[in-house]
C-alpha atoms as a PDB file:
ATOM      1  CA  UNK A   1       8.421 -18.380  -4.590  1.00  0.00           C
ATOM      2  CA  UNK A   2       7.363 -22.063  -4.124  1.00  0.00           C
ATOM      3  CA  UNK A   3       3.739 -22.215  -2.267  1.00  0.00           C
ATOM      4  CA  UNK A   4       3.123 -24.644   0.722  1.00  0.00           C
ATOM      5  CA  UNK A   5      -0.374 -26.357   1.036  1.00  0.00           C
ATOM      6  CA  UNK A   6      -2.646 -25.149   4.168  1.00  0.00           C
ATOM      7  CA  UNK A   7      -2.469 -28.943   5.291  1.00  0.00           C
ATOM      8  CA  UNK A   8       1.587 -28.870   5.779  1.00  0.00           C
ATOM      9  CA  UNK A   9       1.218 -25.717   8.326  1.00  0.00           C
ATOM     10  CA  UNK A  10       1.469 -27.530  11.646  1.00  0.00           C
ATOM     11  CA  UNK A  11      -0.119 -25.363  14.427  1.00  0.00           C
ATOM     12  CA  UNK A  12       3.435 -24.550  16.932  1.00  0.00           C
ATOM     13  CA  UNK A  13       1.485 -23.893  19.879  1.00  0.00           C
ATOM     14  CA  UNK A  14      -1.209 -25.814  21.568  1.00  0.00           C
ATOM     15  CA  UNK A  15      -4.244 -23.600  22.181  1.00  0.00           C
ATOM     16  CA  UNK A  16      -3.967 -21.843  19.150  1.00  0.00           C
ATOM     17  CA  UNK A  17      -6.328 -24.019  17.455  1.00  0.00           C
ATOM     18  CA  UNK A  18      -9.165 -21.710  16.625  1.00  0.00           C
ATOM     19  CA  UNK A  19      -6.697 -19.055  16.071  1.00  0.00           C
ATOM     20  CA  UNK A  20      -5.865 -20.908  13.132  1.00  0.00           C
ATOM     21  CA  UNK A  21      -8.613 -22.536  12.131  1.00  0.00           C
ATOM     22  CA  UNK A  22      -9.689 -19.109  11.696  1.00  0.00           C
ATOM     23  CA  UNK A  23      -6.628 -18.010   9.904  1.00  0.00           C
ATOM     24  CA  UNK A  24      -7.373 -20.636   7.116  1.00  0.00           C
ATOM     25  CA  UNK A  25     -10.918 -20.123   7.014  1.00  0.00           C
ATOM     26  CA  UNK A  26     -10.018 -16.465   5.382  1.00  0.00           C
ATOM     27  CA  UNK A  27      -7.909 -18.128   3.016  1.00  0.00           C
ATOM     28  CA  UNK A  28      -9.856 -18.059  -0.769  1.00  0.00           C
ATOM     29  CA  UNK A  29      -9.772 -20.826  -2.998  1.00  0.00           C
ATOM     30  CA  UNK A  30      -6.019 -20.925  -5.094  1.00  0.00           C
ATOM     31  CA  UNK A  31      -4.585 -19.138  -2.330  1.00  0.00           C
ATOM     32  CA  UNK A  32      -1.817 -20.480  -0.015  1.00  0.00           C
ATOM     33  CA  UNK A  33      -0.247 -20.140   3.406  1.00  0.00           C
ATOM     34  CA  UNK A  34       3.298 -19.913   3.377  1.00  0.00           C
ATOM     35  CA  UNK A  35       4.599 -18.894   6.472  1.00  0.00           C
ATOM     36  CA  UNK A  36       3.329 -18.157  10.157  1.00  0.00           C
ATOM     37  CA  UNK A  37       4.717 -16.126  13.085  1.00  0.00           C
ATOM     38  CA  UNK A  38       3.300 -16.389  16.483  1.00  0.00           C
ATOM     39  CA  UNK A  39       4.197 -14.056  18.884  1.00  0.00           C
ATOM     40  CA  UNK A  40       5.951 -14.683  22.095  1.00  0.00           C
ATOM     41  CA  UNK A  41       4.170 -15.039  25.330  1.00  0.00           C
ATOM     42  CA  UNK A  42       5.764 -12.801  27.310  1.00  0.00           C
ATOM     43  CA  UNK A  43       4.468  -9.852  24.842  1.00  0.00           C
ATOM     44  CA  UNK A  44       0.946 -10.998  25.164  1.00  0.00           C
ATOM     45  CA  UNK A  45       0.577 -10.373  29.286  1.00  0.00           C
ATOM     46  CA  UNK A  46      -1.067  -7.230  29.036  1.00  0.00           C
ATOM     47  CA  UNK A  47      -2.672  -7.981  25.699  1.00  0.00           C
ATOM     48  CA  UNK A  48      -4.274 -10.868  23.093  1.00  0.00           C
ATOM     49  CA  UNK A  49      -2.035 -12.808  21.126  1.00  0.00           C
ATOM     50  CA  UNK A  50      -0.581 -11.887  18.032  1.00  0.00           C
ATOM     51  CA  UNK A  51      -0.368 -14.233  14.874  1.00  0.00           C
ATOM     52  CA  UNK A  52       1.641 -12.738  11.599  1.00  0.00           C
ATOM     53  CA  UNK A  53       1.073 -14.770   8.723  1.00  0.00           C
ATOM     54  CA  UNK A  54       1.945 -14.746   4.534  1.00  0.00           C
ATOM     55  CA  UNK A  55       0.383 -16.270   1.994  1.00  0.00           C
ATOM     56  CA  UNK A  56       0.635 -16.518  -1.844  1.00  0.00           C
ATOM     57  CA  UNK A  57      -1.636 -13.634  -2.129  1.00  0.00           C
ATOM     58  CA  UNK A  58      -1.459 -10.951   0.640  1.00  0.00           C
ATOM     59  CA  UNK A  59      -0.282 -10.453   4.608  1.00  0.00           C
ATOM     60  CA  UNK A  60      -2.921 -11.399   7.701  1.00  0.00           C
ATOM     61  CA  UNK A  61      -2.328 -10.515  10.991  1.00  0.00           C
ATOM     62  CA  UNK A  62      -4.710 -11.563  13.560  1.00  0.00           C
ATOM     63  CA  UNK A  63      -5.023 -10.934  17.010  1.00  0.00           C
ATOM     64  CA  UNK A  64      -8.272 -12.432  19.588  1.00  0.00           C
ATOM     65  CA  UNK A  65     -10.699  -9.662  20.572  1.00  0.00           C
ATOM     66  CA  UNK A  66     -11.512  -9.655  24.585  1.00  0.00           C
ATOM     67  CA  UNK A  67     -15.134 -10.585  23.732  1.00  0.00           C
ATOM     68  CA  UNK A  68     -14.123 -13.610  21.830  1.00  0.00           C
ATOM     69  CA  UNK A  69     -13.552 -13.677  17.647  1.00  0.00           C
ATOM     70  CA  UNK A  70     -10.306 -12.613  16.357  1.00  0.00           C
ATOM     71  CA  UNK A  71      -9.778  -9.190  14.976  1.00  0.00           C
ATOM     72  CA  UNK A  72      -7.646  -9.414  11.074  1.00  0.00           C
ATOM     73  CA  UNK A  73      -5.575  -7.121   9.842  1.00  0.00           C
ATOM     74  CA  UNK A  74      -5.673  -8.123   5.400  1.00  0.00           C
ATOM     75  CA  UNK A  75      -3.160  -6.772   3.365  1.00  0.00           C
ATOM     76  CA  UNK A  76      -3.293  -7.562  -0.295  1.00  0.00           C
ATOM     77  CA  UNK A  77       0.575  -7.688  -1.902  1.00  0.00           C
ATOM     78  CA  UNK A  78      -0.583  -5.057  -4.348  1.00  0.00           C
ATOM     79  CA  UNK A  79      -1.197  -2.489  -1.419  1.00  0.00           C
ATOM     80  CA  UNK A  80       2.093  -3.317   0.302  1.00  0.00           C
ATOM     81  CA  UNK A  81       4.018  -0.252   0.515  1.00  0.00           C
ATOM     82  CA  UNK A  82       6.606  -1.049   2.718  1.00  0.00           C
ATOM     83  CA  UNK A  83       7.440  -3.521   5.247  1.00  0.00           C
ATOM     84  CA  UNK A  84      10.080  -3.042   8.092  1.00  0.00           C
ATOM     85  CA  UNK A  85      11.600  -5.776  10.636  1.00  0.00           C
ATOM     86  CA  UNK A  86      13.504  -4.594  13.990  1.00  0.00           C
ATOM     87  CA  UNK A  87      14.395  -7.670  15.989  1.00  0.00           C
ATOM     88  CA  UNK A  88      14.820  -7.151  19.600  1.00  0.00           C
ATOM     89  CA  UNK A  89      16.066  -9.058  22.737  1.00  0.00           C
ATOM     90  CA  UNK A  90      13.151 -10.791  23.044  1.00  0.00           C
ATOM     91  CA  UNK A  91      11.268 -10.909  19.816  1.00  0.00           C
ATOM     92  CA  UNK A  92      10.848  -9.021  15.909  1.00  0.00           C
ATOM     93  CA  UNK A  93       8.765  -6.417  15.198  1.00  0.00           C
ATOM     94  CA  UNK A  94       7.017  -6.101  11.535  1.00  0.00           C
ATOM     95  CA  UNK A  95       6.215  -2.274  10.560  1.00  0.00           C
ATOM     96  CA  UNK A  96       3.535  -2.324   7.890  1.00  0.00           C
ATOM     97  CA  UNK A  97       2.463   0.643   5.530  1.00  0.00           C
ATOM     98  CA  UNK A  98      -0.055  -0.038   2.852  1.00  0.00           C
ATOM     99  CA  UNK A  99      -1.884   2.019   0.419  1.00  0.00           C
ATOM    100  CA  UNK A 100      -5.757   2.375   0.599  1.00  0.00           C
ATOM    101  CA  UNK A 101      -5.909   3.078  -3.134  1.00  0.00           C
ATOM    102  CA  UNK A 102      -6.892   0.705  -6.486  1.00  0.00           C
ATOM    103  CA  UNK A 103      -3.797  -1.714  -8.000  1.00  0.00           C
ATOM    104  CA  UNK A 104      -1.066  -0.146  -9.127  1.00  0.00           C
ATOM    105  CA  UNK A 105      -1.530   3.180  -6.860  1.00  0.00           C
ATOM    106  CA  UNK A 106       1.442   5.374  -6.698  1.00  0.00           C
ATOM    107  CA  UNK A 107      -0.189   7.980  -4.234  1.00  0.00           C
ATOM    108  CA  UNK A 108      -2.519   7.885  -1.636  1.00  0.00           C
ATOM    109  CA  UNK A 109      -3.980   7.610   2.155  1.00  0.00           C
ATOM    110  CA  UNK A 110      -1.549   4.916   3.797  1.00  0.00           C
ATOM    111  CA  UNK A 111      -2.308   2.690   6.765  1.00  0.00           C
ATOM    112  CA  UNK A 112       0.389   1.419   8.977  1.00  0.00           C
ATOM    113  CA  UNK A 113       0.381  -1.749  11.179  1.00  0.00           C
ATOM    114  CA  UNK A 114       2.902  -3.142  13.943  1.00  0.00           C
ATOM    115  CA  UNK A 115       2.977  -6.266  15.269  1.00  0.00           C
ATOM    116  CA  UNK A 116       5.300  -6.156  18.360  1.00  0.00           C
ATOM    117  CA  UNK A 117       7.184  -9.629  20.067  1.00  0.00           C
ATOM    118  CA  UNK A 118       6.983 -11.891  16.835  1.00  0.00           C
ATOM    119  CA  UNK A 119       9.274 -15.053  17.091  1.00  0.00           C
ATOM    120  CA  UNK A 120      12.410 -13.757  14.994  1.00  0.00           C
ATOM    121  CA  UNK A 121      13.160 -16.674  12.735  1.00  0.00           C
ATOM    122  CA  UNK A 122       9.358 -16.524  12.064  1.00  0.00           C
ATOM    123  CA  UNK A 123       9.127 -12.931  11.711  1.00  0.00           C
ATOM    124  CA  UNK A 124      12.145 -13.141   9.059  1.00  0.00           C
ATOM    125  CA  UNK A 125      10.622 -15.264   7.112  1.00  0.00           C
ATOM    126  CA  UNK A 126       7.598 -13.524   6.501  1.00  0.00           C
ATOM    127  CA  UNK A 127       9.756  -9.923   6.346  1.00  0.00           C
ATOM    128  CA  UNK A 128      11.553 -11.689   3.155  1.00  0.00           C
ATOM    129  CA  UNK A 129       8.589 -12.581   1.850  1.00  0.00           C
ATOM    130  CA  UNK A 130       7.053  -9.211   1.868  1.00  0.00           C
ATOM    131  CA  UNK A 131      10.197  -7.534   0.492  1.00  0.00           C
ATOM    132  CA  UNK A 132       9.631  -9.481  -2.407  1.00  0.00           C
ATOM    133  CA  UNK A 133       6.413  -8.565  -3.251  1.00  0.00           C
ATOM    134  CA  UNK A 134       7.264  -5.188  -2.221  1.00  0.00           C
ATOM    135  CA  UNK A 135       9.903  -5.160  -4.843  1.00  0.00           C
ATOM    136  CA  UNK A 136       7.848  -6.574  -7.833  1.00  0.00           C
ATOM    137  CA  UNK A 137       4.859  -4.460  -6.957  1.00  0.00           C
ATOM    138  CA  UNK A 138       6.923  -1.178  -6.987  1.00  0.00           C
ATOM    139  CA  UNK A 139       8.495  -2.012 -10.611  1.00  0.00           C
ATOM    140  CA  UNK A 140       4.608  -2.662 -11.739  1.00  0.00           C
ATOM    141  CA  UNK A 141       3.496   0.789 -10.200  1.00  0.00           C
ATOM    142  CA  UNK A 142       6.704   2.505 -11.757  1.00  0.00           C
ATOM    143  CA  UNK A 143       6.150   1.202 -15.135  1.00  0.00           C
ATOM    144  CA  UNK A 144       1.827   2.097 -14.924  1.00  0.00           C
ATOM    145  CA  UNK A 145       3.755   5.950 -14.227  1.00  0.00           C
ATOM    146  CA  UNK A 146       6.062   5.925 -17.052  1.00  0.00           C
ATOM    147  CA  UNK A 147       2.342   4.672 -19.451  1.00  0.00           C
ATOM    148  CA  UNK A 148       0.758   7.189 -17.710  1.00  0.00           C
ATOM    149  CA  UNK A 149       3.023  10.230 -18.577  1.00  0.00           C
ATOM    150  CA  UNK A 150       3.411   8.814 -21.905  1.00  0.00           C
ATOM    151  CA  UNK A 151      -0.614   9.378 -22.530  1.00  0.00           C
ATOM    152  CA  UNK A 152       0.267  12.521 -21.028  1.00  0.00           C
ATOM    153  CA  UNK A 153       3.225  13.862 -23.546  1.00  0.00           C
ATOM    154  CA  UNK A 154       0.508  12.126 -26.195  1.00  0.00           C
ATOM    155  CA  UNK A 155      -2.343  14.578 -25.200  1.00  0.00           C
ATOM    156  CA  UNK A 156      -4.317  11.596 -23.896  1.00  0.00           C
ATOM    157  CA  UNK A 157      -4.469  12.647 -20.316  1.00  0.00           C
ATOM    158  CA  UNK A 158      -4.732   9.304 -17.694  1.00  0.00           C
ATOM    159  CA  UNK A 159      -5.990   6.167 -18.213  1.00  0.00           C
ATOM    160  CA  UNK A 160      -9.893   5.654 -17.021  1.00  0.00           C
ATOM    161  CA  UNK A 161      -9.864   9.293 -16.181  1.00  0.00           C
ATOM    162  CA  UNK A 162     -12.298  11.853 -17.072  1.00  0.00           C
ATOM    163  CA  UNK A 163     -10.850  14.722 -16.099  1.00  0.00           C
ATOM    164  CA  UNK A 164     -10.048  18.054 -18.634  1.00  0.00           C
ATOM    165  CA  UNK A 165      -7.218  17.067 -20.755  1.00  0.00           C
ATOM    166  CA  UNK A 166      -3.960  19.403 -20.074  1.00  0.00           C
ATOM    167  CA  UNK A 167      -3.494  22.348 -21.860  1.00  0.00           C
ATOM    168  CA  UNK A 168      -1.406  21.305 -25.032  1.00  0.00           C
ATOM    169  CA  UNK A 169       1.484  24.532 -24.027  1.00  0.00           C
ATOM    170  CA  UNK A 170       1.686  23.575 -20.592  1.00  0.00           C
ATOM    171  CA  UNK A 171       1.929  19.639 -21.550  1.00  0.00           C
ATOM    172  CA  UNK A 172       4.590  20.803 -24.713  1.00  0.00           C
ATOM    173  CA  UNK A 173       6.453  22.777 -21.631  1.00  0.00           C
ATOM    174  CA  UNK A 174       6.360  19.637 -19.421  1.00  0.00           C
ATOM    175  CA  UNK A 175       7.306  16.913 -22.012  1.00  0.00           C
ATOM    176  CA  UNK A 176      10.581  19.345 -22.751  1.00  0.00           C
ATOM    177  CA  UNK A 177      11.720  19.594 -18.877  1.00  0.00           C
ATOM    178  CA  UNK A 178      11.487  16.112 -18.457  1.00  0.00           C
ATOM    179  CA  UNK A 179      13.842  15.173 -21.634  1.00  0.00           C
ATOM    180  CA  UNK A 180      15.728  17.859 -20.089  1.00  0.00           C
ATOM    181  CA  UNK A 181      16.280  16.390 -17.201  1.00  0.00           C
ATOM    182  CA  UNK A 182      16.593  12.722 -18.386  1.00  0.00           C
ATOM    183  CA  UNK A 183      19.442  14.212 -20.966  1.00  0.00           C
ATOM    184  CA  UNK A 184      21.176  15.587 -17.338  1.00  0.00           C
ATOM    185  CA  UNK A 185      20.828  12.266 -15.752  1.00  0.00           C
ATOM    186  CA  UNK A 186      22.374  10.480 -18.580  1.00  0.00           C
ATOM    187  CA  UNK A 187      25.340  12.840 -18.460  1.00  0.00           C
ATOM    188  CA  UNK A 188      25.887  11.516 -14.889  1.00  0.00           C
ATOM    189  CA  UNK A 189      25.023  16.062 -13.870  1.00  0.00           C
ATOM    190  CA  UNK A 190      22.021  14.942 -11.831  1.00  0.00           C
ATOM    191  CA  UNK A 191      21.674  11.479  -9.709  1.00  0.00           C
ATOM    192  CA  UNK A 192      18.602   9.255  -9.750  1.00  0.00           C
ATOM    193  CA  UNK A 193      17.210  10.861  -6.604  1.00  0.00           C
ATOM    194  CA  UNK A 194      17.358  14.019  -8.146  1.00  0.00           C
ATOM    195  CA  UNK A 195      15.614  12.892 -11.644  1.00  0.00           C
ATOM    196  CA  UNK A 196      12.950  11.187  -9.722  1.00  0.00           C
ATOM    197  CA  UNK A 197      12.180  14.517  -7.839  1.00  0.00           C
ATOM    198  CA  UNK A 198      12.515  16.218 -10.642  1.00  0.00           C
ATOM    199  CA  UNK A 199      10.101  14.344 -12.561  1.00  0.00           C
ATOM    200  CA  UNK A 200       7.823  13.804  -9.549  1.00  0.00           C
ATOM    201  CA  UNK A 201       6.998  17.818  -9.919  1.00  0.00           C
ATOM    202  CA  UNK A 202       6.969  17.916 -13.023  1.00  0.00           C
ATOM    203  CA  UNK A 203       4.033  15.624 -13.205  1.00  0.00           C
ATOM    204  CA  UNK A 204       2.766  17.178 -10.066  1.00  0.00           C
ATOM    205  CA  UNK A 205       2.418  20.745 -12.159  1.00  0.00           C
ATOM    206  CA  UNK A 206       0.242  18.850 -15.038  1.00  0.00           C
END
């Protein structure tokens, strides 16, 4: 993903000018805006505007409070747990859920976010942008699992994580359900859905 320098983003819309001059004032040094999506006037009647925006290191969405200031909504890649797009007649809607948990989190209290009225082509962008991340990230958190039960089956219990260490039968019993259960998957007698669940309560049961 090629970055674009702050000073290439050409505000669309006169008198959004503090909008984002505040936008790029959140931005920390290295860090890059890529795209922007405004939303559509005729979604901000009965409400402040809406401004969707990527950058090389996390979502902001930003919308003015009715006392002045602007109101951000910061959503670092890592925490991006899945974005949705539905476009409309008149504009796109983003659906954001994020985890409120360290790097790498696979479970945990989730936040969700909706922008309504976005500009679609805008909107799109942004959408592809977050799938991407959203892919990468979820390979990252899959493969901290897979270390994690391996410290597990080792008798190391998780990383950075001071609780009791599992009972060695219960952990013997656990390592032989899951080779169970990757030998069925193999065989094509169980599908990936079912593994994954499988495995999921396994773990769970630890």
């Amino acid at each position: 993903m090629s970055s674009t320098d702050t000073q290439q983003i050409i505000v669309p819309e006169k008198g959004l000018e503090k909008a984002f001059s505040y936008l790029t004032s959140m931005l920390v040094p290295g860090e890059s805006l890529l795209k922007v999506a405004i939303q559509r006037r005729l979604f901000a009647l009965t409400q402040r505007r809406i401004i969707a925006s990527a950058t090389s290191g996390r979502f902001i969405g930003m919308s003015r409070g009715l006392l002045g200031g602007f109101t951000p909504v910061d959503v670092r890649w890592q925490d991006l747990k899945n974005m949705q797009i539905k476009a409309g007649i008149f504009g796109s809607t983003l659906y954001i859920s994020a985890l409120e948990q360290p790097d790498l989190a696979t479970e945990g209290k989730v936040v969700r976010y909706q922008l309504n009225g976005l500009r679609k082509d805008e909107a799109q962008e942004i959408y592809k942008i977050g799938q991407e991340h959203e892919q990468s990230w979820r390979e990252k958190r899959r493969l901290r699992e897979l270390e994690e039960l391996r410290a597990k089956s080792g008798g190391f219990g998780n990383f950075g994580n001071h609780s009791p260490a599992v009972e060695p039968d219960k952990e013997s019993s656990a390592v032989e359900r899951l080779k169970k259960a990757k030998k069925l998957l193999e065989e094509g007698l169980i599908s990936d859905s079912e593994y994954e669940t499988t495995k999921a309560k396994i773990i769970n049961e630890l």
